[in-house]
PDB file of N, CA and C in Angstrom:
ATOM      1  N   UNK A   1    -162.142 -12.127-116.152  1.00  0.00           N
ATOM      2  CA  UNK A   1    -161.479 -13.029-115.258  1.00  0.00           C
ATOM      3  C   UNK A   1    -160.249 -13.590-115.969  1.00  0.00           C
ATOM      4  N   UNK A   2    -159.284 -13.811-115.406  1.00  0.00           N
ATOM      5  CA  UNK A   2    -157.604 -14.419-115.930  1.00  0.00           C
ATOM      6  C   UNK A   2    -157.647 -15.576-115.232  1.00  0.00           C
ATOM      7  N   UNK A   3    -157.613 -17.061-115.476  1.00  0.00           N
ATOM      8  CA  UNK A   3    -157.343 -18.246-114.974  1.00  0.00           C
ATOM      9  C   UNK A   3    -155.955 -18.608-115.505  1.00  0.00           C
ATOM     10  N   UNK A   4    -155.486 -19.602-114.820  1.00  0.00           N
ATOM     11  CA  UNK A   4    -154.789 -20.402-115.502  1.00  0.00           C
ATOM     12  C   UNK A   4    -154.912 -21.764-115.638  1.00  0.00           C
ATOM     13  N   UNK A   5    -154.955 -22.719-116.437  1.00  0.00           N
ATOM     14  CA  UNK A   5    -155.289 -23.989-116.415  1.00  0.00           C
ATOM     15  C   UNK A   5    -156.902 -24.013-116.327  1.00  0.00           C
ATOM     16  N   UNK A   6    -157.138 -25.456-116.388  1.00  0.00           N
ATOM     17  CA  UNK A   6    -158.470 -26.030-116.213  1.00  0.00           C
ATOM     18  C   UNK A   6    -159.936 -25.069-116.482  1.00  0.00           C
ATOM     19  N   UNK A   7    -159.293 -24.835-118.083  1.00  0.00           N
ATOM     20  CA  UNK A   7    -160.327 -24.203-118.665  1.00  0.00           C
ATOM     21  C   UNK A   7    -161.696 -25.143-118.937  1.00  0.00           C
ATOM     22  N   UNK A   8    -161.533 -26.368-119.077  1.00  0.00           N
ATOM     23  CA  UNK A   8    -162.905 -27.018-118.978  1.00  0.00           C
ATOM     24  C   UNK A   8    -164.028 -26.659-117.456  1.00  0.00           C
ATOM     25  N   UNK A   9    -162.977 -26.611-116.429  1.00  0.00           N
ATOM     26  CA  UNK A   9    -164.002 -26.460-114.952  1.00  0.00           C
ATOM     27  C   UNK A   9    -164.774 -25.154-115.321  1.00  0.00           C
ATOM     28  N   UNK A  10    -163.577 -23.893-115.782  1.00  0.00           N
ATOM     29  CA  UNK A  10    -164.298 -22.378-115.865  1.00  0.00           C
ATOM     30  C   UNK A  10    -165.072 -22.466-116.875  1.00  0.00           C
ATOM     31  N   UNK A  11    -165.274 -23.254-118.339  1.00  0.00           N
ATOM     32  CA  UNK A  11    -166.352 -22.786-119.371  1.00  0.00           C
ATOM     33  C   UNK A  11    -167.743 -24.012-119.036  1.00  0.00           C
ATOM     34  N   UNK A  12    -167.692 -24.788-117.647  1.00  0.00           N
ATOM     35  CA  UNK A  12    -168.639 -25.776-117.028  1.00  0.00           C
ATOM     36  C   UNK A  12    -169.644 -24.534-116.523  1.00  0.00           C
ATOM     37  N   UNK A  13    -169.178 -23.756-115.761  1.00  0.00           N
ATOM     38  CA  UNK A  13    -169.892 -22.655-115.150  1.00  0.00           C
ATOM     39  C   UNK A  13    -170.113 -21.512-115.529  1.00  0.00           C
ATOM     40  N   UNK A  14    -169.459 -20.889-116.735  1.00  0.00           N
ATOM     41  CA  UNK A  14    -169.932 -19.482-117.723  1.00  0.00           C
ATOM     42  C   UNK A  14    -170.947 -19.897-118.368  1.00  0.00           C
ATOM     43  N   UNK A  15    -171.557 -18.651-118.572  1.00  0.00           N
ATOM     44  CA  UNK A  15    -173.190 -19.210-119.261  1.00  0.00           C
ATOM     45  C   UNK A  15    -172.794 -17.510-120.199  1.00  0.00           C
ATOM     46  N   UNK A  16    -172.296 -17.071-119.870  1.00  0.00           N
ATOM     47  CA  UNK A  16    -172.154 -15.756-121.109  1.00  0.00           C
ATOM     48  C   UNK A  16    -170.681 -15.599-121.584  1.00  0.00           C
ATOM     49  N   UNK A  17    -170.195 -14.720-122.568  1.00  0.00           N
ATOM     50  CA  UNK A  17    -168.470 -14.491-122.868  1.00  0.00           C
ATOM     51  C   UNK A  17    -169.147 -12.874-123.844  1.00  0.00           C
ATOM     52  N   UNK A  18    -168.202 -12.269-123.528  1.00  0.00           N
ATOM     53  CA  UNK A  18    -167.425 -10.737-123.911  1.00  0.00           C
ATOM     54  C   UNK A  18    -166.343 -11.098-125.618  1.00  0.00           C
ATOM     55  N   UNK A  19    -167.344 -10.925-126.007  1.00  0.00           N
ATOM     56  CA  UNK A  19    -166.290 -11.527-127.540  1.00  0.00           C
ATOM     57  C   UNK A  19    -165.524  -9.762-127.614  1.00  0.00           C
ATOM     58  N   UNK A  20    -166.057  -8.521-127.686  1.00  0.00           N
ATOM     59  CA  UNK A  20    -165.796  -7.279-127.767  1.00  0.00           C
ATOM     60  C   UNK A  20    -166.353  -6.571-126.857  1.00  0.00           C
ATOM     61  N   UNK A  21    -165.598  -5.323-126.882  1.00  0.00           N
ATOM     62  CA  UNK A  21    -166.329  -4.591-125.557  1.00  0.00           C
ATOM     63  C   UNK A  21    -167.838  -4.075-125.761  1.00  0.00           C
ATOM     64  N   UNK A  22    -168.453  -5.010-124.626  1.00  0.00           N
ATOM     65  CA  UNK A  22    -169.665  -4.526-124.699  1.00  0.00           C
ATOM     66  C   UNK A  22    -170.718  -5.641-125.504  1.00  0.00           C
ATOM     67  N   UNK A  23    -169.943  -6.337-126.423  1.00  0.00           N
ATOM     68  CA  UNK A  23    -170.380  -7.524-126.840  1.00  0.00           C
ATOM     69  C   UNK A  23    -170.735  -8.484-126.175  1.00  0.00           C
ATOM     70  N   UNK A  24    -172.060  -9.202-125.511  1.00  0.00           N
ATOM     71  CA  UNK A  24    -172.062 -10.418-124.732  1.00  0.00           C
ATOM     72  C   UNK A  24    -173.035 -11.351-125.470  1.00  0.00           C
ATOM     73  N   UNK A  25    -172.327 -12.587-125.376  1.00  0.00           N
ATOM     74  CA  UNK A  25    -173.107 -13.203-126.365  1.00  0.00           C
ATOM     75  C   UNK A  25    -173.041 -14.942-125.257  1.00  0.00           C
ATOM     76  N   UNK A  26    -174.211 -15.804-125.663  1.00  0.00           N
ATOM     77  CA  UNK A  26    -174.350 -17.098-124.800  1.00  0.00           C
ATOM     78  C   UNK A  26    -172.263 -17.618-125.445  1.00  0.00           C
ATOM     79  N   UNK A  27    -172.328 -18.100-124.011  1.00  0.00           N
ATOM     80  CA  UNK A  27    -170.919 -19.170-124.067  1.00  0.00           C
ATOM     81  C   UNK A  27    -170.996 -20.504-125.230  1.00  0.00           C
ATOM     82  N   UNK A  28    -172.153 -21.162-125.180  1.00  0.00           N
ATOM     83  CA  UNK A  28    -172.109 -22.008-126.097  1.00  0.00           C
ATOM     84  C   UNK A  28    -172.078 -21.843-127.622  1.00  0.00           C
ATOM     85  N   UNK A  29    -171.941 -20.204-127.938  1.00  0.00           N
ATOM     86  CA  UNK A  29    -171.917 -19.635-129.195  1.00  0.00           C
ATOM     87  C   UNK A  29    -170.150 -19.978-129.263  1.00  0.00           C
ATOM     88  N   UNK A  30    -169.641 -19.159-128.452  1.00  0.00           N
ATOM     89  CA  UNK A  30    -168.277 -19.376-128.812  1.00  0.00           C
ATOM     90  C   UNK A  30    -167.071 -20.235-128.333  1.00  0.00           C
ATOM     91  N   UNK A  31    -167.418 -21.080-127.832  1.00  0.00           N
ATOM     92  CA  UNK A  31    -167.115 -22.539-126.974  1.00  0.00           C
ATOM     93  C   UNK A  31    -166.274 -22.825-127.650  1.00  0.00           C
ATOM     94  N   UNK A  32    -166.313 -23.091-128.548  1.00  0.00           N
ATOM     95  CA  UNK A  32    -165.412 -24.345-129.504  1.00  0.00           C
ATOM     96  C   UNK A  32    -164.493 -23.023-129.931  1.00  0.00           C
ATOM     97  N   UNK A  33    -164.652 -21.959-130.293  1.00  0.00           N
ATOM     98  CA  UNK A  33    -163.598 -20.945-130.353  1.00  0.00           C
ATOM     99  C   UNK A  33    -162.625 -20.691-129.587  1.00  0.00           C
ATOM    100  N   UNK A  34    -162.993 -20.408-128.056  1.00  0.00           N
ATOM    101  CA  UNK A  34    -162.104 -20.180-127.149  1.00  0.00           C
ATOM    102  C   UNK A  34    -161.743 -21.790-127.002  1.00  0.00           C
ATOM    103  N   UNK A  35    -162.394 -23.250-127.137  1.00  0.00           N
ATOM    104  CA  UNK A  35    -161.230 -23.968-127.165  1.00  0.00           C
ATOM    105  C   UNK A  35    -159.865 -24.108-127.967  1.00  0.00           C
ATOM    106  N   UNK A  36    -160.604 -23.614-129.013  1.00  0.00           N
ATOM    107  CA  UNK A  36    -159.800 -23.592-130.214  1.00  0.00           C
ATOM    108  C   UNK A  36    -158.249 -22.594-130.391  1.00  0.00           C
ATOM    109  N   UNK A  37    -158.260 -21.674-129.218  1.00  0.00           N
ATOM    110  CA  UNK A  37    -157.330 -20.734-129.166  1.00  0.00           C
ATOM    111  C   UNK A  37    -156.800 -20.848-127.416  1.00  0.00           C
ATOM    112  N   UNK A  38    -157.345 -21.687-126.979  1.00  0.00           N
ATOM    113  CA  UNK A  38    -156.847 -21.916-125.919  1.00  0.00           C
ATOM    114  C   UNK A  38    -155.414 -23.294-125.895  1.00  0.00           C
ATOM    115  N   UNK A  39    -156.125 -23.996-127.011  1.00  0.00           N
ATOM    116  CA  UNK A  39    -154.928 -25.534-127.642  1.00  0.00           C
ATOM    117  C   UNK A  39    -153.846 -24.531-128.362  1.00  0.00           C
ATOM    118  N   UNK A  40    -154.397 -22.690-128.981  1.00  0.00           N
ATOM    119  CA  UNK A  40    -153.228 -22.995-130.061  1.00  0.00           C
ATOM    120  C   UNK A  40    -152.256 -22.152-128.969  1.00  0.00           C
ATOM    121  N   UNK A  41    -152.933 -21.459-127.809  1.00  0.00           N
ATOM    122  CA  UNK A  41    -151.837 -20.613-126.957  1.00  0.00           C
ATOM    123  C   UNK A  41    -151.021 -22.349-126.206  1.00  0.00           C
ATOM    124  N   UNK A  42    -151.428 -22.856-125.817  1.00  0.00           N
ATOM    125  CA  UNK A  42    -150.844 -23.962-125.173  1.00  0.00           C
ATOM    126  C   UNK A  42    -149.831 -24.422-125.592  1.00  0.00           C
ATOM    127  N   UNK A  43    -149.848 -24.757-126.951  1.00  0.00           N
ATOM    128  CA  UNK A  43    -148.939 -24.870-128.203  1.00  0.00           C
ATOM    129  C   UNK A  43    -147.468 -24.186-127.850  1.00  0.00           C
ATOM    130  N   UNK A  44    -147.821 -22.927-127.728  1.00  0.00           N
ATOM    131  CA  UNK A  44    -146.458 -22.074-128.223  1.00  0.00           C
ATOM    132  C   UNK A  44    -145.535 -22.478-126.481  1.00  0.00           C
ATOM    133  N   UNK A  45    -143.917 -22.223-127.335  1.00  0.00           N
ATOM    134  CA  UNK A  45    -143.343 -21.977-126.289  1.00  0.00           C
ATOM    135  C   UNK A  45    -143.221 -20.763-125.531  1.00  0.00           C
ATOM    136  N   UNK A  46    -142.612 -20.727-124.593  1.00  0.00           N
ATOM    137  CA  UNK A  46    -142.454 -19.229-123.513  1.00  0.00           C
ATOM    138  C   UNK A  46    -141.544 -19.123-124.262  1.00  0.00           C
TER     139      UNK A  46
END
């Protein structure tokens, strides 16, 4: 799935994430990761 914005509403309702193909692992494993790279894409300019 591709969102934009209001990544807190979409990781309220994922209960799994695709770290690699084929890889599925619980969301609360990598939570704080994808926040963590979601602040640093936000960061950059266009």
């Amino acid at each position: 799935m591709i969102t934009k914005g209001a990544l807190s509403n979409i990781l309220e309702i994922c209960t799994l994430a695709e770290v690699e193909p084929g890889k599925i692992v619980e969301i609360s494993d990598v939570r704080e990761k994808i926040e963590q790279q979601y602040n640093k894409f936000s960061e950059k300019e266009c």
